[in-house]
N, C-alpha and C. Protein backbone atom coordinates (compact mmCIF):
# COMPACT_ATOMS: atom_id res chain seq x y z
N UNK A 1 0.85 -1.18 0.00
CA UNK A 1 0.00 0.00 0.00
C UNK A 1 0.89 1.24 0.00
N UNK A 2 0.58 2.24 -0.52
CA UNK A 2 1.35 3.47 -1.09
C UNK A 2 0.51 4.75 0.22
N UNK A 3 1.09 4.78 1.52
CA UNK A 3 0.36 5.42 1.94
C UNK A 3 0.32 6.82 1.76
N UNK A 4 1.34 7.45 0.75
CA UNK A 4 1.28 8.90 0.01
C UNK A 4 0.04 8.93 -1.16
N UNK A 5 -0.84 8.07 -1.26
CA UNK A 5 -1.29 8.10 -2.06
C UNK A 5 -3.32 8.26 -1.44
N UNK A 6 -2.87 7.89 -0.06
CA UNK A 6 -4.10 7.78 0.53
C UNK A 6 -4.42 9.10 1.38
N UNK A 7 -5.41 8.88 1.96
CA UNK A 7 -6.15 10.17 2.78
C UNK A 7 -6.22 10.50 3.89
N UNK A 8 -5.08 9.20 4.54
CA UNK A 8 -4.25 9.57 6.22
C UNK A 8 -3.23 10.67 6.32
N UNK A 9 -3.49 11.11 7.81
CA UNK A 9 -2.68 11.93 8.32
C UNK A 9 -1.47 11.47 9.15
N UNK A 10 -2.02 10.43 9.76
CA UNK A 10 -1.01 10.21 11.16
C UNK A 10 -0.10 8.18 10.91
N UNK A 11 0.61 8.04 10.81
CA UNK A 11 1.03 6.64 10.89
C UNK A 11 2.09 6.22 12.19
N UNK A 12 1.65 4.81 12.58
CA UNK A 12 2.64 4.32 13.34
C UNK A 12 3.16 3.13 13.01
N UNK A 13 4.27 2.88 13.17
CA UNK A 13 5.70 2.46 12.89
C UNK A 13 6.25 1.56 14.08
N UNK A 14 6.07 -0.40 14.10
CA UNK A 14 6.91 -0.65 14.75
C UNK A 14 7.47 -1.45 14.62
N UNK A 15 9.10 -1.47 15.01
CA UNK A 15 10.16 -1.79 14.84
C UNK A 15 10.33 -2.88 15.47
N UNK A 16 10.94 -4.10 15.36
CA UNK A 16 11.49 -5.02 16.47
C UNK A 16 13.23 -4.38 16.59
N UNK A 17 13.37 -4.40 17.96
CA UNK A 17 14.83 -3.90 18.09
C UNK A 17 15.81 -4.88 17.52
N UNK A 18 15.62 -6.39 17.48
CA UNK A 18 16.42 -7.13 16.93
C UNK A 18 16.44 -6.52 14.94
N UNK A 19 17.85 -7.08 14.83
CA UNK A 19 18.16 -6.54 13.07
C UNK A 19 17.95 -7.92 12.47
N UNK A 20 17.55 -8.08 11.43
CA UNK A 20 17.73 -9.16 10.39
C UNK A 20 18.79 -8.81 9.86
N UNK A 21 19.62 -10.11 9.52
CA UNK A 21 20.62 -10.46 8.55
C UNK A 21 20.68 -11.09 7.42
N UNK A 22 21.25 -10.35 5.80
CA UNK A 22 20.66 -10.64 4.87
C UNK A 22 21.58 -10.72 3.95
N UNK A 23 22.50 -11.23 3.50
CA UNK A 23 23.11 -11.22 2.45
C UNK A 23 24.42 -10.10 3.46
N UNK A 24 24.31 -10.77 4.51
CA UNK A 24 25.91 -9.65 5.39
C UNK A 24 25.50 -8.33 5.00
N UNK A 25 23.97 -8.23 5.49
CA UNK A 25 23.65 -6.36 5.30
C UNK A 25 22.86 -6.36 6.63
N UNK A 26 22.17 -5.60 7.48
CA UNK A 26 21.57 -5.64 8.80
C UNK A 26 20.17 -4.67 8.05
N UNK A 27 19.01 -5.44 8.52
CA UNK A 27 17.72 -4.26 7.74
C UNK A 27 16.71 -4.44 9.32
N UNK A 28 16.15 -3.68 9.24
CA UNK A 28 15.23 -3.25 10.23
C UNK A 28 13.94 -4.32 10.37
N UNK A 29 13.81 -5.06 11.46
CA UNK A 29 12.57 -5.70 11.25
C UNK A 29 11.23 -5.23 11.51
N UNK A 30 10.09 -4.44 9.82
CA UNK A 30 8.76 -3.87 10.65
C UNK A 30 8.20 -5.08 10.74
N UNK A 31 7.32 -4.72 12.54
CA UNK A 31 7.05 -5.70 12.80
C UNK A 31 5.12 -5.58 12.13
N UNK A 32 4.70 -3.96 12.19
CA UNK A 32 3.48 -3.33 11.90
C UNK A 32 3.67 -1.98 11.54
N UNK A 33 2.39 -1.59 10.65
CA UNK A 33 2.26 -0.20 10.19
C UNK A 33 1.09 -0.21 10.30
N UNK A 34 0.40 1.34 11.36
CA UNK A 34 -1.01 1.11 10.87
C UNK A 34 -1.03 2.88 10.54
N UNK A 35 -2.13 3.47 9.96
CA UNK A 35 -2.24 4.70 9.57
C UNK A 35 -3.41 5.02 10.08
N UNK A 36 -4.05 6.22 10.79
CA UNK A 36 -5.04 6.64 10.87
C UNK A 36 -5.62 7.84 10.23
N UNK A 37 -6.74 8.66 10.21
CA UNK A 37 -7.49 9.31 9.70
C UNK A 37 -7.16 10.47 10.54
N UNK A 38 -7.65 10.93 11.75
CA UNK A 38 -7.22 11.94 12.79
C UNK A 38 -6.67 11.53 13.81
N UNK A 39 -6.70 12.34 14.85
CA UNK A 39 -5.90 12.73 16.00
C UNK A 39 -6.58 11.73 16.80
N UNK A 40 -7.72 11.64 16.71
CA UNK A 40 -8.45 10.93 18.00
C UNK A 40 -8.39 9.37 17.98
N UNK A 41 -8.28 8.92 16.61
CA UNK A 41 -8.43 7.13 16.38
C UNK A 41 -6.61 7.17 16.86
N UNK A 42 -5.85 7.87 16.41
CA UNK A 42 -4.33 8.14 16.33
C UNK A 42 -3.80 7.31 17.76
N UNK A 43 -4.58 8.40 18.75
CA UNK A 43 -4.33 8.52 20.19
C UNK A 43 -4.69 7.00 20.43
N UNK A 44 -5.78 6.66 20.41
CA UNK A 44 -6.25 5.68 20.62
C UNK A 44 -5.35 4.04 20.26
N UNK A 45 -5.02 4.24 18.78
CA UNK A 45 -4.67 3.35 18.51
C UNK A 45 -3.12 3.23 18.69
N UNK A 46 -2.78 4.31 18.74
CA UNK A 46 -1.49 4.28 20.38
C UNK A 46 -1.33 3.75 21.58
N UNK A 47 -2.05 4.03 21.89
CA UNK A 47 -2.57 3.35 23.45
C UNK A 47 -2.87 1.77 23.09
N UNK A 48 -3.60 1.24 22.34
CA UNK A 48 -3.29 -0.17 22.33
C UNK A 48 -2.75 -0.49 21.96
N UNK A 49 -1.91 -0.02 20.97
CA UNK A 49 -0.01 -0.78 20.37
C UNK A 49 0.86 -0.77 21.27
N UNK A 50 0.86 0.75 22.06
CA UNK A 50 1.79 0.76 23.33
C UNK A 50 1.63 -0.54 24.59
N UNK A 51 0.34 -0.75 24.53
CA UNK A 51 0.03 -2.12 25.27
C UNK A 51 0.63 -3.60 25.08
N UNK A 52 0.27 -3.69 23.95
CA UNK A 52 0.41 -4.43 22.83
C UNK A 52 1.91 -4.90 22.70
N UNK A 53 2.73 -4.19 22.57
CA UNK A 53 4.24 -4.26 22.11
C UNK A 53 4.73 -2.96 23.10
N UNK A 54 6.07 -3.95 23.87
CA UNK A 54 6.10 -3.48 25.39
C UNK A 54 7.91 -2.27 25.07
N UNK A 55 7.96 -1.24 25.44
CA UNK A 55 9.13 -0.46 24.71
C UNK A 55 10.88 -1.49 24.67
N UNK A 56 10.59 -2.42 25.97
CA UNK A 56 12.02 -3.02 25.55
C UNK A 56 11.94 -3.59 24.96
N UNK A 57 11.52 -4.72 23.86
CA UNK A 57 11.80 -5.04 22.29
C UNK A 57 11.42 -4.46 21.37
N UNK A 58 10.80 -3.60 21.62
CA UNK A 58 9.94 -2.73 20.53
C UNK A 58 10.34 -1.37 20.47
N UNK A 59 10.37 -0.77 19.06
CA UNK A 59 10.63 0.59 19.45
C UNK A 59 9.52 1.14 18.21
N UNK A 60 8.98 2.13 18.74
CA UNK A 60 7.14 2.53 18.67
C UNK A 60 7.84 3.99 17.96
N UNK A 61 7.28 3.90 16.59
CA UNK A 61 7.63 5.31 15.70
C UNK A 61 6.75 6.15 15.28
N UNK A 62 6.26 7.21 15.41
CA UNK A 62 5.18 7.67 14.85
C UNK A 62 5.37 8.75 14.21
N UNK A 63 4.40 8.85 12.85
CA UNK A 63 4.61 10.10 12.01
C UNK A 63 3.00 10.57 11.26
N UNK A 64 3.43 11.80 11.01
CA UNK A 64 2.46 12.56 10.64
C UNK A 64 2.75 13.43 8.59
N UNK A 65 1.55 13.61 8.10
CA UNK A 65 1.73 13.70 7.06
C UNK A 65 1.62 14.98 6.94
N UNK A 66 2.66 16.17 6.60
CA UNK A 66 2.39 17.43 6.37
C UNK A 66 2.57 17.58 4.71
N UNK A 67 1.60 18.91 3.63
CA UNK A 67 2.08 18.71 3.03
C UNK A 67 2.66 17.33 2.20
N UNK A 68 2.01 16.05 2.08
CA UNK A 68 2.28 15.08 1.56
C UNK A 68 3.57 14.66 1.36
N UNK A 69 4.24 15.10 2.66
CA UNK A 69 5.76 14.37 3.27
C UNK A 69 4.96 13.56 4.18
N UNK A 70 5.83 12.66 5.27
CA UNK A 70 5.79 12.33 6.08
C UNK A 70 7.15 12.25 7.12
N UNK A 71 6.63 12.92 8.65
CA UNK A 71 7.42 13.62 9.35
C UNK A 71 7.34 13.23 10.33
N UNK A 72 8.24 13.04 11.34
CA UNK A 72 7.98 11.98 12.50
C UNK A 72 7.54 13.08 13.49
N UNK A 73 6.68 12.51 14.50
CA UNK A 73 5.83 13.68 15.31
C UNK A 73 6.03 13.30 16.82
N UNK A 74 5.72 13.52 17.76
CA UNK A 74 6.18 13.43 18.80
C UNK A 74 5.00 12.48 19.43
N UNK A 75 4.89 11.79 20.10
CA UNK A 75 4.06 10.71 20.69
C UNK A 75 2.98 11.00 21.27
N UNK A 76 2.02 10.38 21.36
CA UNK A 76 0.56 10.98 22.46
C UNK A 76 0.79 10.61 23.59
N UNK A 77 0.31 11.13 24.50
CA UNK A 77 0.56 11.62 25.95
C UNK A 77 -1.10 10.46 26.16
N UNK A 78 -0.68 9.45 26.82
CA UNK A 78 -1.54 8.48 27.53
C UNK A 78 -1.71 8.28 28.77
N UNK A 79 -2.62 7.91 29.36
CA UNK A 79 -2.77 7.75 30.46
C UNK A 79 -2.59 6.71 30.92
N UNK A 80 -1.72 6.13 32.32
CA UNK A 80 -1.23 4.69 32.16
C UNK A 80 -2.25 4.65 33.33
N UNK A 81 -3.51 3.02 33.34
CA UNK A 81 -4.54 3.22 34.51
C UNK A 81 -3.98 1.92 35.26
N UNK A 82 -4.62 2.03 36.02
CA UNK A 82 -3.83 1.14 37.13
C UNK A 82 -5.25 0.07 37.48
């Protein structure tokens, strides 16, 4: 999927911290990509990836589409409930 081509704003990005090895080259393993529409599914669907995939093997990337770049944005502020 070509997500410059679609009608999202916000995407997240995650990484397994382990590298694959490929022909003696090291490439990034995505483990998921999901894209949302606004701010509010964004947040949301933050909060259950952050659940989901815990920060020490995982490293959680998120970006936003300005201008039909895409630009990494700073994380949503969640509430951790007890």
């Amino acid at each position: 999927m070509n997500f410059n081509q679609c009608d999202y704003t916000y995407l997240i990005k995650i990484i397994s911290k382990e590298k694959i090895v490929y022909d003696k080259t090291e490439y990034q393993n995505v483990i998921e990509k999901c894209v949302f529409s606004n701010r509010k599914t964004f947040k949301q669907g933050y909060k259950e990836l952050s659940k989901k995939y815990n920060e020490e093997n995982y490293l959680i990337l998120t970006y936003q589409k300005i201008r039909r770049s895409w630009y990494e944005c700073p994380k949503p502020r969640i509430r951790i409930e007890k």
